[in-house]
N, C-alpha and C. Protein backbone atom coordinates (compact mmCIF):
# COMPACT_ATOMS: atom_id res chain seq x y z
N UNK A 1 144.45 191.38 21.11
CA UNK A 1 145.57 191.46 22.02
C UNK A 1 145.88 190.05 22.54
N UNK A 2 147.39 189.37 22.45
CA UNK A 2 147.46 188.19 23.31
C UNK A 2 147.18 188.02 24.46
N UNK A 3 147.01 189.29 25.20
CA UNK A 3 146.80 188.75 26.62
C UNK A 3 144.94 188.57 26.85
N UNK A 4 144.57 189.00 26.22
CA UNK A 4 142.77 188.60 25.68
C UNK A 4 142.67 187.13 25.46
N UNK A 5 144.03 187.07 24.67
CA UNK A 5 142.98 185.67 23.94
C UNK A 5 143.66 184.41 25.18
N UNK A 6 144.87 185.03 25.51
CA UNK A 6 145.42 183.49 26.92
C UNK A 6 144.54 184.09 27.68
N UNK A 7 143.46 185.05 28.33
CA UNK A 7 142.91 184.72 29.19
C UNK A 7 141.64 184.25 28.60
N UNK A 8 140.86 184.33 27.34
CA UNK A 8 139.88 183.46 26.67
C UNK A 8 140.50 181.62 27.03
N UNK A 9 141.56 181.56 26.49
CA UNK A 9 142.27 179.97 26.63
C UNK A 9 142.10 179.30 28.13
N UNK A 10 142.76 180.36 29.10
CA UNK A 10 142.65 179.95 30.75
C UNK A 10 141.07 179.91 31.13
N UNK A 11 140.35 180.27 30.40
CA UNK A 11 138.80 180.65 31.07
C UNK A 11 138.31 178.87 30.75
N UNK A 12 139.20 178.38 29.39
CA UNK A 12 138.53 177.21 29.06
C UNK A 12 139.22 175.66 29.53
N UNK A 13 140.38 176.57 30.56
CA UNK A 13 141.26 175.80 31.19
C UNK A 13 141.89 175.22 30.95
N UNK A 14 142.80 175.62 30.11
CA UNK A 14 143.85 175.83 29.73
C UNK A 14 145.22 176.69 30.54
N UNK A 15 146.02 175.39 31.35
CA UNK A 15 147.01 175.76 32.85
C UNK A 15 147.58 176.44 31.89
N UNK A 16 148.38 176.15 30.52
CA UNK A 16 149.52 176.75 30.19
C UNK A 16 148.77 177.86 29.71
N UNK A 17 147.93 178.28 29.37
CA UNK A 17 147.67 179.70 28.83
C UNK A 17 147.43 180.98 30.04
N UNK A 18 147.17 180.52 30.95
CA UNK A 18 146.56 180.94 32.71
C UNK A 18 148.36 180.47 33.16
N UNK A 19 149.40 180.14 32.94
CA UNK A 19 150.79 180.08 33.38
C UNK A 19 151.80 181.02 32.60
N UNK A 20 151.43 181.58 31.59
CA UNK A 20 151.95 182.71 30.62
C UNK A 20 151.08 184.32 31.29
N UNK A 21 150.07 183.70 31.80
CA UNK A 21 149.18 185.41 32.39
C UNK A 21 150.21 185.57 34.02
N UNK A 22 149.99 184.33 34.25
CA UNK A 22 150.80 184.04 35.42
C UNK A 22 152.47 184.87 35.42
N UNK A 23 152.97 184.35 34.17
CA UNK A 23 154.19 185.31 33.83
C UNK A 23 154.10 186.34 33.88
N UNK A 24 153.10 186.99 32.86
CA UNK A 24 152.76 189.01 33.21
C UNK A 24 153.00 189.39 34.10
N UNK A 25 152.37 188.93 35.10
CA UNK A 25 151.49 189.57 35.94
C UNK A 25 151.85 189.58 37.24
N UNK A 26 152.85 188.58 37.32
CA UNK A 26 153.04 187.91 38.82
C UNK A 26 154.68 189.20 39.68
N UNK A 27 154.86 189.60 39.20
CA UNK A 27 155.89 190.57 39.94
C UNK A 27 155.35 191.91 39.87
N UNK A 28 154.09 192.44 39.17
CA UNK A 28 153.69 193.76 39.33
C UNK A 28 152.77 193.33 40.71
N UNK A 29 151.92 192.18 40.87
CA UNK A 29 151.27 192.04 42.00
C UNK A 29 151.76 191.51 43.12
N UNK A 30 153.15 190.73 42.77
CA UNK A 30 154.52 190.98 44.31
C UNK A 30 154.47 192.01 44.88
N UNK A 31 154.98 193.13 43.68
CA UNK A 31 155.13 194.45 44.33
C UNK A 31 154.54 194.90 45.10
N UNK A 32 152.67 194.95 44.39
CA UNK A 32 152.05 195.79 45.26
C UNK A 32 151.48 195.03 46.54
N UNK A 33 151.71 193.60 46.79
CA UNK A 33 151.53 192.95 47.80
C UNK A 33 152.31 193.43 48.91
N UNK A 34 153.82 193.43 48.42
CA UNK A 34 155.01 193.57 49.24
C UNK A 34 154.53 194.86 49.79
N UNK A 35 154.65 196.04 49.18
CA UNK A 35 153.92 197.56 49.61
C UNK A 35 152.65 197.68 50.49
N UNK A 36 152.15 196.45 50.41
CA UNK A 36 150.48 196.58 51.24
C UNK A 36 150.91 195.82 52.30
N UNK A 37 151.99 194.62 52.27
CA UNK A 37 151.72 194.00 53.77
C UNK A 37 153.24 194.04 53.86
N UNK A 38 154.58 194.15 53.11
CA UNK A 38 155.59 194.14 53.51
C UNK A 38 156.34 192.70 53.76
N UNK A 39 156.17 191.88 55.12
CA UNK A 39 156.95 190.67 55.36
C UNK A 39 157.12 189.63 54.15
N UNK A 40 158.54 189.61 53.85
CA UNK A 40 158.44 189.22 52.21
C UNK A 40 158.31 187.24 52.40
N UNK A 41 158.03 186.72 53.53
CA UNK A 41 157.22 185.33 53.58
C UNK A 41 155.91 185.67 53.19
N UNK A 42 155.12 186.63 54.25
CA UNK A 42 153.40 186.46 54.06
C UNK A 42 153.31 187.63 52.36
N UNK A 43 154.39 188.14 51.90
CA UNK A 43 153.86 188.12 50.09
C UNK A 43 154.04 187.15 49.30
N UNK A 44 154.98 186.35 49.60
CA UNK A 44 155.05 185.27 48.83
C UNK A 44 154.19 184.15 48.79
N UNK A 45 153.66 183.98 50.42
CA UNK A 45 152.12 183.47 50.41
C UNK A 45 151.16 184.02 49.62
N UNK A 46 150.55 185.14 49.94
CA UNK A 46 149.63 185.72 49.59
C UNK A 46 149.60 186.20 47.88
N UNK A 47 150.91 186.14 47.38
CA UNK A 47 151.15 185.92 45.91
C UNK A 47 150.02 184.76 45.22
N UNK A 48 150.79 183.76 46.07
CA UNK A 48 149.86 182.00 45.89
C UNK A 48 149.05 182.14 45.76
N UNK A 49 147.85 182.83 47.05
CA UNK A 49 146.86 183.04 47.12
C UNK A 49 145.86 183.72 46.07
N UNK A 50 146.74 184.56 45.38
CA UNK A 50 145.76 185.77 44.56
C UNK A 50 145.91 185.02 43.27
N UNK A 51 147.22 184.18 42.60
CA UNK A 51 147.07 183.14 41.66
C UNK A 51 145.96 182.33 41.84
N UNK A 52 146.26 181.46 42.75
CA UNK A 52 145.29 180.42 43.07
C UNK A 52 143.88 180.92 42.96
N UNK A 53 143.46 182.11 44.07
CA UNK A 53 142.18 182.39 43.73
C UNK A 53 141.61 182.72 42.64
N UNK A 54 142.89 183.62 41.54
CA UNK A 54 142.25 183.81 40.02
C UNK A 54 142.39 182.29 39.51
N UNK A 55 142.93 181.46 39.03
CA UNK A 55 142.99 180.28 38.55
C UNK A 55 141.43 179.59 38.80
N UNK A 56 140.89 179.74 40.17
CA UNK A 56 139.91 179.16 40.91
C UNK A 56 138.59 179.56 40.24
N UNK A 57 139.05 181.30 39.75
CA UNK A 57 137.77 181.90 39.47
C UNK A 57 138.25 182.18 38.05
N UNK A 58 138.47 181.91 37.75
CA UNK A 58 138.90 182.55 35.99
C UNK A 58 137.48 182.52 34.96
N UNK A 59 137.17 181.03 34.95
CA UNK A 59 135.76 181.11 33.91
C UNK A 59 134.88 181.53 34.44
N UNK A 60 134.57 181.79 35.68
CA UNK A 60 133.43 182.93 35.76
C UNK A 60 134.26 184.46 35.09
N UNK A 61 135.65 185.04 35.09
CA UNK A 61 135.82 186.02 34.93
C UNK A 61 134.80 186.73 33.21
N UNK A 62 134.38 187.83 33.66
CA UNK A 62 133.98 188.48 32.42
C UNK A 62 134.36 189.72 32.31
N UNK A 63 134.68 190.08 30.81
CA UNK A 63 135.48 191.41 30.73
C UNK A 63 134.81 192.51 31.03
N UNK A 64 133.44 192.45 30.43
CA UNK A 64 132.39 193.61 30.69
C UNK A 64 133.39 195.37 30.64
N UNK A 65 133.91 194.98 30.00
CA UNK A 65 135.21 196.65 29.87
C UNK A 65 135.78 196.91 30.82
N UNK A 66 136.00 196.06 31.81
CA UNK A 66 137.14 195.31 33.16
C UNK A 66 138.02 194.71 32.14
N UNK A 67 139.45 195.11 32.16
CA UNK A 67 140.39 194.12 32.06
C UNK A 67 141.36 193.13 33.04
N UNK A 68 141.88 192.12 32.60
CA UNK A 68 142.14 191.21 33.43
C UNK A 68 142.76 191.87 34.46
N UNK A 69 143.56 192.47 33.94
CA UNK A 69 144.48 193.04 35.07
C UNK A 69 143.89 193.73 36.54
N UNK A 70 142.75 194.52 35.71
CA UNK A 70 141.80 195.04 37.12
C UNK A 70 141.07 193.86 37.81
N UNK A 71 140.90 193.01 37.17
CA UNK A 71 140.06 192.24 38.21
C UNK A 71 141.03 190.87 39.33
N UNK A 72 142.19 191.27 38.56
CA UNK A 72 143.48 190.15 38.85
C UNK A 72 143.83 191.25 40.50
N UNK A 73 143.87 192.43 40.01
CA UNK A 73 144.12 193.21 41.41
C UNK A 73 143.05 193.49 42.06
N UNK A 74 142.03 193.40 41.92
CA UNK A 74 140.98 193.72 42.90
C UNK A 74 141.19 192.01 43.42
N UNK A 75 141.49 190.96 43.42
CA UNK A 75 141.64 189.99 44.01
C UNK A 75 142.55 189.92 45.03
N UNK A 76 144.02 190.57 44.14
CA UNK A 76 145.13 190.74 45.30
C UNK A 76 144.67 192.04 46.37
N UNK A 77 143.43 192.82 46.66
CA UNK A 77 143.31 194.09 47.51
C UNK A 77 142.25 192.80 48.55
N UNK A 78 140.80 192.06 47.71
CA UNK A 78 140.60 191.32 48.66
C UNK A 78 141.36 190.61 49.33
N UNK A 79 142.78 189.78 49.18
CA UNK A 79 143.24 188.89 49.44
C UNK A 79 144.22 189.78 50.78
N UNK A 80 144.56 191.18 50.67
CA UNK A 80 145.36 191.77 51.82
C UNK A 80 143.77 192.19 52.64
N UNK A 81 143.37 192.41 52.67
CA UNK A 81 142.28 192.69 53.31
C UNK A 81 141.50 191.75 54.36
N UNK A 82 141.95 190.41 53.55
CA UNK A 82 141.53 188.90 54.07
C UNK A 82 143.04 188.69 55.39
N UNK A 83 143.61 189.27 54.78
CA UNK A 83 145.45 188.82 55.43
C UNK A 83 144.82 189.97 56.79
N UNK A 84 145.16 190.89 56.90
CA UNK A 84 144.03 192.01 57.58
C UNK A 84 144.04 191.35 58.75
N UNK A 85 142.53 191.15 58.18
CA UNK A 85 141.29 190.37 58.92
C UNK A 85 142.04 189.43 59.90
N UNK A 86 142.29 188.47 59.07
CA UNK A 86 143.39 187.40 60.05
C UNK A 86 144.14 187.27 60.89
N UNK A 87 145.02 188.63 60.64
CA UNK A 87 145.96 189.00 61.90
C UNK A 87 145.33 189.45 62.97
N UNK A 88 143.96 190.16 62.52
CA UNK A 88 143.47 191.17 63.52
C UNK A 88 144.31 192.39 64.47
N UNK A 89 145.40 192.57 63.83
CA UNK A 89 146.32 193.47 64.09
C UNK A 89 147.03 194.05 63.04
N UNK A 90 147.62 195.21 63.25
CA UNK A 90 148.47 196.30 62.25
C UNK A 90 149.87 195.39 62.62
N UNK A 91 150.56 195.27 61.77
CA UNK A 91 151.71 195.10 61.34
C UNK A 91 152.82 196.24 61.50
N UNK A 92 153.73 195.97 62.42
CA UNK A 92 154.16 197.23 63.06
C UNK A 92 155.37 197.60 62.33
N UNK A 93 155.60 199.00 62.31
CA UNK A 93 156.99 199.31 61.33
C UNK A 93 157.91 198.10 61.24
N UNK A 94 158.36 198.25 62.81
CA UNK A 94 159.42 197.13 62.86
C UNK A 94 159.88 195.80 62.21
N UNK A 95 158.75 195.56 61.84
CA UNK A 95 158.21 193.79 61.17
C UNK A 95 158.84 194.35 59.62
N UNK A 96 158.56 195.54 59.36
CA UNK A 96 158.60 195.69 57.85
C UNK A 96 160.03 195.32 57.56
N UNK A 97 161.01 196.30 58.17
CA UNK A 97 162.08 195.73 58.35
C UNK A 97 163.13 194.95 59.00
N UNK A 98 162.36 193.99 59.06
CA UNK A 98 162.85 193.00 59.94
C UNK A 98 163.48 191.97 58.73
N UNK A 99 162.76 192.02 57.76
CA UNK A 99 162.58 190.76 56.70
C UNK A 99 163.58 191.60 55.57
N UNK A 100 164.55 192.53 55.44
CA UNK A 100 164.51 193.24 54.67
C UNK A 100 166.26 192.65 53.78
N UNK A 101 166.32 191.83 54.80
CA UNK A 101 167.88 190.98 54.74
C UNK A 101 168.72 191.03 54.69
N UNK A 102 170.18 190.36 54.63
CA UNK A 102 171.65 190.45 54.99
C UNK A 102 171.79 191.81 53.89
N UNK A 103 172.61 193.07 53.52
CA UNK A 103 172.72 193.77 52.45
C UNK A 103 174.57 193.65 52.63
N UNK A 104 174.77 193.94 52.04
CA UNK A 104 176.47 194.35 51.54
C UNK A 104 176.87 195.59 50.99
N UNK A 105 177.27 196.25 51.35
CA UNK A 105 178.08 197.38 51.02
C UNK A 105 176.94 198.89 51.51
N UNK A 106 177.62 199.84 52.06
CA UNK A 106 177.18 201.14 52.21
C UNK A 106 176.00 201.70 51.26
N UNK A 107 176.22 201.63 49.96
CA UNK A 107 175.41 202.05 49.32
C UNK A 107 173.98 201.51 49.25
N UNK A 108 174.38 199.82 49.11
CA UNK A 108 173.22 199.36 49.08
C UNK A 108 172.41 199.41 50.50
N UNK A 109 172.78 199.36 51.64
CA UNK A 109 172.42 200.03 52.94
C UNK A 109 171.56 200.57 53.18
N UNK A 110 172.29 202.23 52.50
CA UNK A 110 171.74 203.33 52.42
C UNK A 110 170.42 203.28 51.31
N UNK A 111 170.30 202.50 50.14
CA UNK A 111 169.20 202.43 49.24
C UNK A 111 167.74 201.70 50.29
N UNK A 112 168.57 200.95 51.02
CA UNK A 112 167.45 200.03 51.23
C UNK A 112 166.77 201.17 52.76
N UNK A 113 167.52 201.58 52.89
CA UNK A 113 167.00 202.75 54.34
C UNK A 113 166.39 203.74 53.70
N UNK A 114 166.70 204.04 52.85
CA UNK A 114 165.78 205.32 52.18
C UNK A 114 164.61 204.58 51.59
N UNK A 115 164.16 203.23 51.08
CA UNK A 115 163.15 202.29 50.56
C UNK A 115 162.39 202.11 51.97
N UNK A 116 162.76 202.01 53.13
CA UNK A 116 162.43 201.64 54.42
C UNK A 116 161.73 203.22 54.92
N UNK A 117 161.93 204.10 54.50
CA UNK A 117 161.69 205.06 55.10
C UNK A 117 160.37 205.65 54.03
N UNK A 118 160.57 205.24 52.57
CA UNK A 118 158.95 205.46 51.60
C UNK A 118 157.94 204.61 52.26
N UNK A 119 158.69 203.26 52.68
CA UNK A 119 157.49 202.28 52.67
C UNK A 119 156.47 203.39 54.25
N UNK A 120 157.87 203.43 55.14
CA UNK A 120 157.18 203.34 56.66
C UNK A 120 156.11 204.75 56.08
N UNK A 121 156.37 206.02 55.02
CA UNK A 121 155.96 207.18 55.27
C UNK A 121 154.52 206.51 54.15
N UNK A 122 154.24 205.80 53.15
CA UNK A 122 153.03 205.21 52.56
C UNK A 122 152.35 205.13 53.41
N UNK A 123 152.53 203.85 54.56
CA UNK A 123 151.31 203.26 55.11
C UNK A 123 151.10 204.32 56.42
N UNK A 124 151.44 205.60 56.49
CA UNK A 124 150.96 206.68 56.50
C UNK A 124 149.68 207.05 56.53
N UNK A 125 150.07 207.09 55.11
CA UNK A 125 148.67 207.51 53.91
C UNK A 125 147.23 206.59 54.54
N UNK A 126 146.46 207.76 54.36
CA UNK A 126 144.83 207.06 54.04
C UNK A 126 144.88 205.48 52.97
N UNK A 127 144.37 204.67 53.31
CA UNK A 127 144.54 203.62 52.76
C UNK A 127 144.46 203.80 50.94
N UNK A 128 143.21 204.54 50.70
CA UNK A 128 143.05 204.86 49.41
C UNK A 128 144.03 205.46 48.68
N UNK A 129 145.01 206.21 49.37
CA UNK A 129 146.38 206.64 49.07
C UNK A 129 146.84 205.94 48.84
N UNK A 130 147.38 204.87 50.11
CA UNK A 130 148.25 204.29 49.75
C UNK A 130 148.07 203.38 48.51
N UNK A 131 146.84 202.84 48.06
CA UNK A 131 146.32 201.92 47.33
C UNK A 131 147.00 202.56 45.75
N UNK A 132 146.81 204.12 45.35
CA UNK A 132 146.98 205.00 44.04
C UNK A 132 148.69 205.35 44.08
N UNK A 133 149.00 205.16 44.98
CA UNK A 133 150.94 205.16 45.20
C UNK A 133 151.35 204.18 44.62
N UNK A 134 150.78 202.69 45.23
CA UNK A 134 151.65 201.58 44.92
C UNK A 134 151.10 201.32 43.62
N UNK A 135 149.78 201.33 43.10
CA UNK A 135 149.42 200.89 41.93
C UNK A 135 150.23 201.54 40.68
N UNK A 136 150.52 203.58 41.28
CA UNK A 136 150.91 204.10 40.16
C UNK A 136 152.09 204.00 39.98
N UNK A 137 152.80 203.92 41.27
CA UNK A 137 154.80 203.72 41.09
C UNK A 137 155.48 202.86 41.22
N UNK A 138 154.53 201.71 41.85
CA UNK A 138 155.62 200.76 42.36
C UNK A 138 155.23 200.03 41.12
N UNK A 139 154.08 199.52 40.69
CA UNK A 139 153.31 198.67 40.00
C UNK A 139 154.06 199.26 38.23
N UNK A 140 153.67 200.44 38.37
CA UNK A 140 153.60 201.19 36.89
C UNK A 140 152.43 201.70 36.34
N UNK A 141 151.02 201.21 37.02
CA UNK A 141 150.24 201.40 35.84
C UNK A 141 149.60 203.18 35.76
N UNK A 142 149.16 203.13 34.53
CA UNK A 142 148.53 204.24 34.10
C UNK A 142 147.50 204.86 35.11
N UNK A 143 147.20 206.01 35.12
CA UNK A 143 146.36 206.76 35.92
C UNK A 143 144.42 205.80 35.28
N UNK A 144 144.22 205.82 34.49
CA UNK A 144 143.28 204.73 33.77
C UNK A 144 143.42 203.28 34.35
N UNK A 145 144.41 202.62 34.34
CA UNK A 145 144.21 201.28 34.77
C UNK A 145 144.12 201.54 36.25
N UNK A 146 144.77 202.56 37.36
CA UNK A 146 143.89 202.59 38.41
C UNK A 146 142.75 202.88 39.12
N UNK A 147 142.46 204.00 38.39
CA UNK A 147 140.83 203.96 37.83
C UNK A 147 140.35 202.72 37.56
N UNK A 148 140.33 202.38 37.10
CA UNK A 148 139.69 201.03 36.47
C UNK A 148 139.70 200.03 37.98
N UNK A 149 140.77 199.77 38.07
CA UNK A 149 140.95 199.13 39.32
C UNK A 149 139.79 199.58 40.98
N UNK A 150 140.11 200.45 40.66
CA UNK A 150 139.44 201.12 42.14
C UNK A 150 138.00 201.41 41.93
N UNK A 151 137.75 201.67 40.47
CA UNK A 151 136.22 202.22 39.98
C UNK A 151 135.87 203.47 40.72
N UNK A 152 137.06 203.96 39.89
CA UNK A 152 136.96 205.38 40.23
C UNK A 152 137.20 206.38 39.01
N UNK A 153 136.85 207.71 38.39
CA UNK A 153 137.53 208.26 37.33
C UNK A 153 138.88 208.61 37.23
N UNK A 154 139.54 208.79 36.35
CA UNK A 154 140.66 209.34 35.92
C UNK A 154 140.66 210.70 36.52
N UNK A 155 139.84 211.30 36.58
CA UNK A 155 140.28 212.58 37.30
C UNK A 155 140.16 212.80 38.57
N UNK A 156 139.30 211.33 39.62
CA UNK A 156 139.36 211.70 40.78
C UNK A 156 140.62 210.72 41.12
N UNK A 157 141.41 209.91 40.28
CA UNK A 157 142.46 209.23 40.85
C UNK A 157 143.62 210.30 40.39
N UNK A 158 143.81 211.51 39.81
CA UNK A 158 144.71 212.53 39.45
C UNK A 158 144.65 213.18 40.86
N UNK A 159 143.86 212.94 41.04
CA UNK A 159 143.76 214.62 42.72
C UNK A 159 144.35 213.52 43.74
N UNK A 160 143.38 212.38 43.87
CA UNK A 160 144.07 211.65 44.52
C UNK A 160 145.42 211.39 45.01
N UNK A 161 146.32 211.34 43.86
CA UNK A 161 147.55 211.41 43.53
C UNK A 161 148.14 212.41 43.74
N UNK A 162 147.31 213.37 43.39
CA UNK A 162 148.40 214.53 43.85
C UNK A 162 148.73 215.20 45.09
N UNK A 163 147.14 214.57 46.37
CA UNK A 163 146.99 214.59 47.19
C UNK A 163 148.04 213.95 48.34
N UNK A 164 147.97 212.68 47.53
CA UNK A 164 148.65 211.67 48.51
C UNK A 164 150.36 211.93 48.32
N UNK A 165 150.61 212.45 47.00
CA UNK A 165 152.05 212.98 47.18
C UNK A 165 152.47 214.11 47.73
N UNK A 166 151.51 214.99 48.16
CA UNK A 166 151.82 216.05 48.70
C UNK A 166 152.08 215.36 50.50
N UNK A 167 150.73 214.51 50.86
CA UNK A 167 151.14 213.88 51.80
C UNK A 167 152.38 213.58 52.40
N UNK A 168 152.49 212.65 51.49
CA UNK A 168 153.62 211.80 51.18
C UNK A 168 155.14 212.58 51.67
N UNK A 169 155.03 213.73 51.33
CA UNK A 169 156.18 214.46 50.67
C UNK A 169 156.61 215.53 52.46
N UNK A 170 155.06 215.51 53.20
CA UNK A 170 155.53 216.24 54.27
C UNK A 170 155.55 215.12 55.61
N UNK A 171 155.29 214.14 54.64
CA UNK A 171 155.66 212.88 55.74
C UNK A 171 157.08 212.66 56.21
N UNK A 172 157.48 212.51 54.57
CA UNK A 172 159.14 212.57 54.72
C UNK A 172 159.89 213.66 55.04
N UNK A 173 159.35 214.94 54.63
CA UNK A 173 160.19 216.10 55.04
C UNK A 173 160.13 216.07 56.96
N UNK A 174 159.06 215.57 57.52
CA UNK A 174 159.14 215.45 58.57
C UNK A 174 160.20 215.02 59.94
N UNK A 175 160.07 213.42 58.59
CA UNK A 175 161.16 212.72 59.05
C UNK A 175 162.49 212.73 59.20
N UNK A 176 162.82 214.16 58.16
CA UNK A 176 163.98 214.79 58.39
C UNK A 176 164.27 215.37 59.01
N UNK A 177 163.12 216.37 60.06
CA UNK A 177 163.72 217.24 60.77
C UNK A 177 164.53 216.70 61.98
């Protein structure tokens, strides 16, 4: 697989082969940054951060039947966790959309209020929820690569899932009444 062998190349440090993983990879772990902490300055930091720290740590990385990708996101979960820590405070709805910016026209408005209203009903969720939401919808990946990620099975990240959407689902119906 190419993405095996540029991360064999980056392990031997090699920027441009570790700047093509960088390409993959770098807007599925926006996403789930943006979804875990929201203020779209401190993701764009903390983007840096989870590069930088894989770049930092790459030749120690070993596959051991971990693929990059899981160990690229278990960096970006330490790295919100570290963000966390730092604030020593929850990040309040309000902040989420505060940053959410100028929009134009009704529709798009209305998209971004109904996006404002998944995010506020996620961080809801039990963290571990929220963690199997953003990995599986916002991100894309397979019920397996979040498994993998979390080191958990495929069938306890299925219940999970189905758990947290049921959640999910009377969060928002809530919010309607």
């Amino acid at each position: 697989m190419k993405r095996d062998i540029l991360v064999e190349q980056a392990k031997r440090g090699d920027a441009e082969a570790f700047g093509k993983l960088y390409e993959i990879h770098v807007d599925e772990v926006y996403r789930y940054l943006y979804h875990r902490v929201g203020r779209l300055e401190d993701v764009e930091d903390l983007t840096s951060q989870v590069f930088l720290k894989a770049w930092q740590g790459i030749r120690k990385y070993r596959s051991q039947g971990i693929p990059f990708t899981a160990w690229l996101f278990r960096i970006a979960h330490n790295t919100v966790v570290d963000y966390y820590r730092s604030k020593k405070r929850e990040v309040s709805l309000t902040e989420l959309d505060a940053d959410a910016g100028a929009l134009d026209g009704a529709q798009q408005l209305e998209q971004e209020m109904e996006r404002s209203q998944v995010r506020k009903a996620i961080l809801q969720l039990r963290e571990d929820q929220q963690k199997v939401i953003v990995l599986r919808f916002i991100t894309g990946m397979s019920c397996s690569e979040v498994a993998t990620i979390m080191g958990k099975r495929e069938g306890t990240i299925r219940v999970m899932q189905h758990r947290a959407l049921s959640a999910l689902r009377s969060i928002l119906a809530e919010g309607e009444s």
